[in-house]
Protein backbone atom coordinates (compact mmCIF):
# COMPACT_ATOMS: atom_id res chain seq x y z
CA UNK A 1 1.74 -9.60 17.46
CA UNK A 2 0.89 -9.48 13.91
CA UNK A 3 1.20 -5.89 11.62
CA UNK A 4 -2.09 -5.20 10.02
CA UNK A 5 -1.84 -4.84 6.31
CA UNK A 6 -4.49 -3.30 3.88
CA UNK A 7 -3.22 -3.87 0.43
CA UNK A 8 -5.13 -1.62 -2.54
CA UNK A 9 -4.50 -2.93 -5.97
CA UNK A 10 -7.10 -2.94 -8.89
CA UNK A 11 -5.06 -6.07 -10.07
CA UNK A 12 -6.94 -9.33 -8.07
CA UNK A 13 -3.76 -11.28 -9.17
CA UNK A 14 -1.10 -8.85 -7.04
CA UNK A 15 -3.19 -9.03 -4.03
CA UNK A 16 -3.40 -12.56 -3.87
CA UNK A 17 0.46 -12.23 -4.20
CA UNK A 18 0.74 -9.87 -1.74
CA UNK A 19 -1.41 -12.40 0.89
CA UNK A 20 0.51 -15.65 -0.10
CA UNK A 21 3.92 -13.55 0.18
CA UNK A 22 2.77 -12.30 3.67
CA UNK A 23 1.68 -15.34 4.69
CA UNK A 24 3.50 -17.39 7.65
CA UNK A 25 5.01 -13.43 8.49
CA UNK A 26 4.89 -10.91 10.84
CA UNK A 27 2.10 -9.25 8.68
CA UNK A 28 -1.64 -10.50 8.34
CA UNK A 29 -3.85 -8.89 5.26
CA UNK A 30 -6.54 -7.62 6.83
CA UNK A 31 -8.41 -6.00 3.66
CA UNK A 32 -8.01 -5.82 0.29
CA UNK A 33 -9.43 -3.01 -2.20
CA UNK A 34 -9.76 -2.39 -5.45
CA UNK A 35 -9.29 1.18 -5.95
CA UNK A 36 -9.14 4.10 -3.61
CA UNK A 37 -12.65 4.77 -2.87
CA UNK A 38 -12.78 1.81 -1.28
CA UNK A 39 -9.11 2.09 0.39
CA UNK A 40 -10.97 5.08 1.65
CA UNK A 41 -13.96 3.39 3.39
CA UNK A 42 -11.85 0.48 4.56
CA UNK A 43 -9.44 2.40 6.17
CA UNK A 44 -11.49 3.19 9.30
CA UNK A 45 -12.90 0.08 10.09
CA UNK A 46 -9.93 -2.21 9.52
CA UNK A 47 -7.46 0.69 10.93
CA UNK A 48 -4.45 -1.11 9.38
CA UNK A 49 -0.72 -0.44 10.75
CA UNK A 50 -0.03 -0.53 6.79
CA UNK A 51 -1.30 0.01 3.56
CA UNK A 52 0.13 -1.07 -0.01
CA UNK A 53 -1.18 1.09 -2.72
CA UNK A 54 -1.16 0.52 -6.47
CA UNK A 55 -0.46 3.70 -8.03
CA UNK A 56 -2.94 3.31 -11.49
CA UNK A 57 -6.33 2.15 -10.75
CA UNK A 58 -9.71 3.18 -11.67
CA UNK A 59 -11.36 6.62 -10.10
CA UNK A 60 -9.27 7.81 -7.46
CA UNK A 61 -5.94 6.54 -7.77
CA UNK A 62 -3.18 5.92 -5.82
CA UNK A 63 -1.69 8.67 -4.95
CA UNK A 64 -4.70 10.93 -4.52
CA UNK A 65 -6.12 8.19 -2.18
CA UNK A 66 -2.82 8.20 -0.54
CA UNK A 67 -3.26 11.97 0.47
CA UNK A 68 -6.20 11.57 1.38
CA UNK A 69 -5.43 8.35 4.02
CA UNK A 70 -2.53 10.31 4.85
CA UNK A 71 -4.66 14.09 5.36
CA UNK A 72 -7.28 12.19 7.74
CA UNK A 73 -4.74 10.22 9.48
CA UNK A 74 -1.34 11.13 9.61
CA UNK A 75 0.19 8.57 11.33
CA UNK A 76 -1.31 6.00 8.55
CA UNK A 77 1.94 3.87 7.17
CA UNK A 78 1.89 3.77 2.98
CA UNK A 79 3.94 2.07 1.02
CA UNK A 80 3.22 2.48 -3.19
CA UNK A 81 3.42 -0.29 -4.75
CA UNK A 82 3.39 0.44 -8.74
CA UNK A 83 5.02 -0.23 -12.36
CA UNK A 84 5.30 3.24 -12.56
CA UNK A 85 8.66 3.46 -11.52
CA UNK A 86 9.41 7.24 -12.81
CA UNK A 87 11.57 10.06 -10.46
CA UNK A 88 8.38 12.39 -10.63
CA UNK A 89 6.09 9.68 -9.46
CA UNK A 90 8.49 8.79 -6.76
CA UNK A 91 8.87 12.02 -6.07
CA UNK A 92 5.01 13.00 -5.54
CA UNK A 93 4.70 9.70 -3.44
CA UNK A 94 7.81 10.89 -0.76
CA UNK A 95 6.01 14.61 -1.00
CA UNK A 96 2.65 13.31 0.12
CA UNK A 97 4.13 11.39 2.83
CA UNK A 98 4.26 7.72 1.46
CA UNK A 99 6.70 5.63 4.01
CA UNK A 100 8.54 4.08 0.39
CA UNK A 101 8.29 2.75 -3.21
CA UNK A 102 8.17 -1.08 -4.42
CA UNK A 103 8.67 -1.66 -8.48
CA UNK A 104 6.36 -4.05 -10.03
CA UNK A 105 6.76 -7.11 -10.57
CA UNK A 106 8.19 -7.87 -7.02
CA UNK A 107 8.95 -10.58 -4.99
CA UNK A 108 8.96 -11.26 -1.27
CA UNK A 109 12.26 -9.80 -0.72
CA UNK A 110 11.42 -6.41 -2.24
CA UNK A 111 8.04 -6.59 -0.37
CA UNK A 112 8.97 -7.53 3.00
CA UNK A 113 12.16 -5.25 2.85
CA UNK A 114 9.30 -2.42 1.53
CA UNK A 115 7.02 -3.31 4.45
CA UNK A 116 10.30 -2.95 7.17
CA UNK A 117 11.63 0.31 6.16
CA UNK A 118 8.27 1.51 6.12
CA UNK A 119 8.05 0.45 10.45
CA UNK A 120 11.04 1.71 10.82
């Protein structure tokens, strides 16, 4: 059966790279949002088994959304997703619970590795 992903990215140009990468795998997008108010509304009626979350977008980003997801459900799966590749923001994305951390640009490798450490 088919992992439910919910990718997050301001950036329509990564998810549409996320969907064609996931495409033909064991993972199905779902949802896509553009920032984390909407990750926030989406999240309950798509219930993913995964989310992918950008780091920098507009209003809530990232990782606040991320807490939050992660407060209201903890059993939610995140993985960040983000060019902001620095210890501290690594760091605050392990604290809050985030499942593991893919650099931007990636490719499928990185993602689909991402997406398998996060299951297991």
């Amino acid at each position: 059966m088919l992992k439910r992903v919910m990718v997050v990215d301001d950036s329509r140009i990564a998810q549409l790279q996320l969907q064609e990468m996931l495409a033909g795998t064991d993972y199905q997008v779902v949802a896509c949002c553009q920032n984390g108010e909407e990750a926030l509304e989406q999240y309950e009626k798509v219930k993913p088994d995964l989310v992918t979350m950008d780091i920098v977008m507009p209003g809530i980003d990232g990782l606040d959304a991320a807490r939050l997801i992660l407060k209201n459900y903890p059993d939610a799966r995140v993985l960040m997703i983000s060019s902001l590749a620095y210890d501290d923001t690594i760091d605050e994305a392990k604290r809050i619970g985030a499942k593991g951390f893919v650099y931007k640009p990636f490719d499928q490798k990185q993602v689909l590795d991402g997406i398998q450490k996060a299951f297991a």
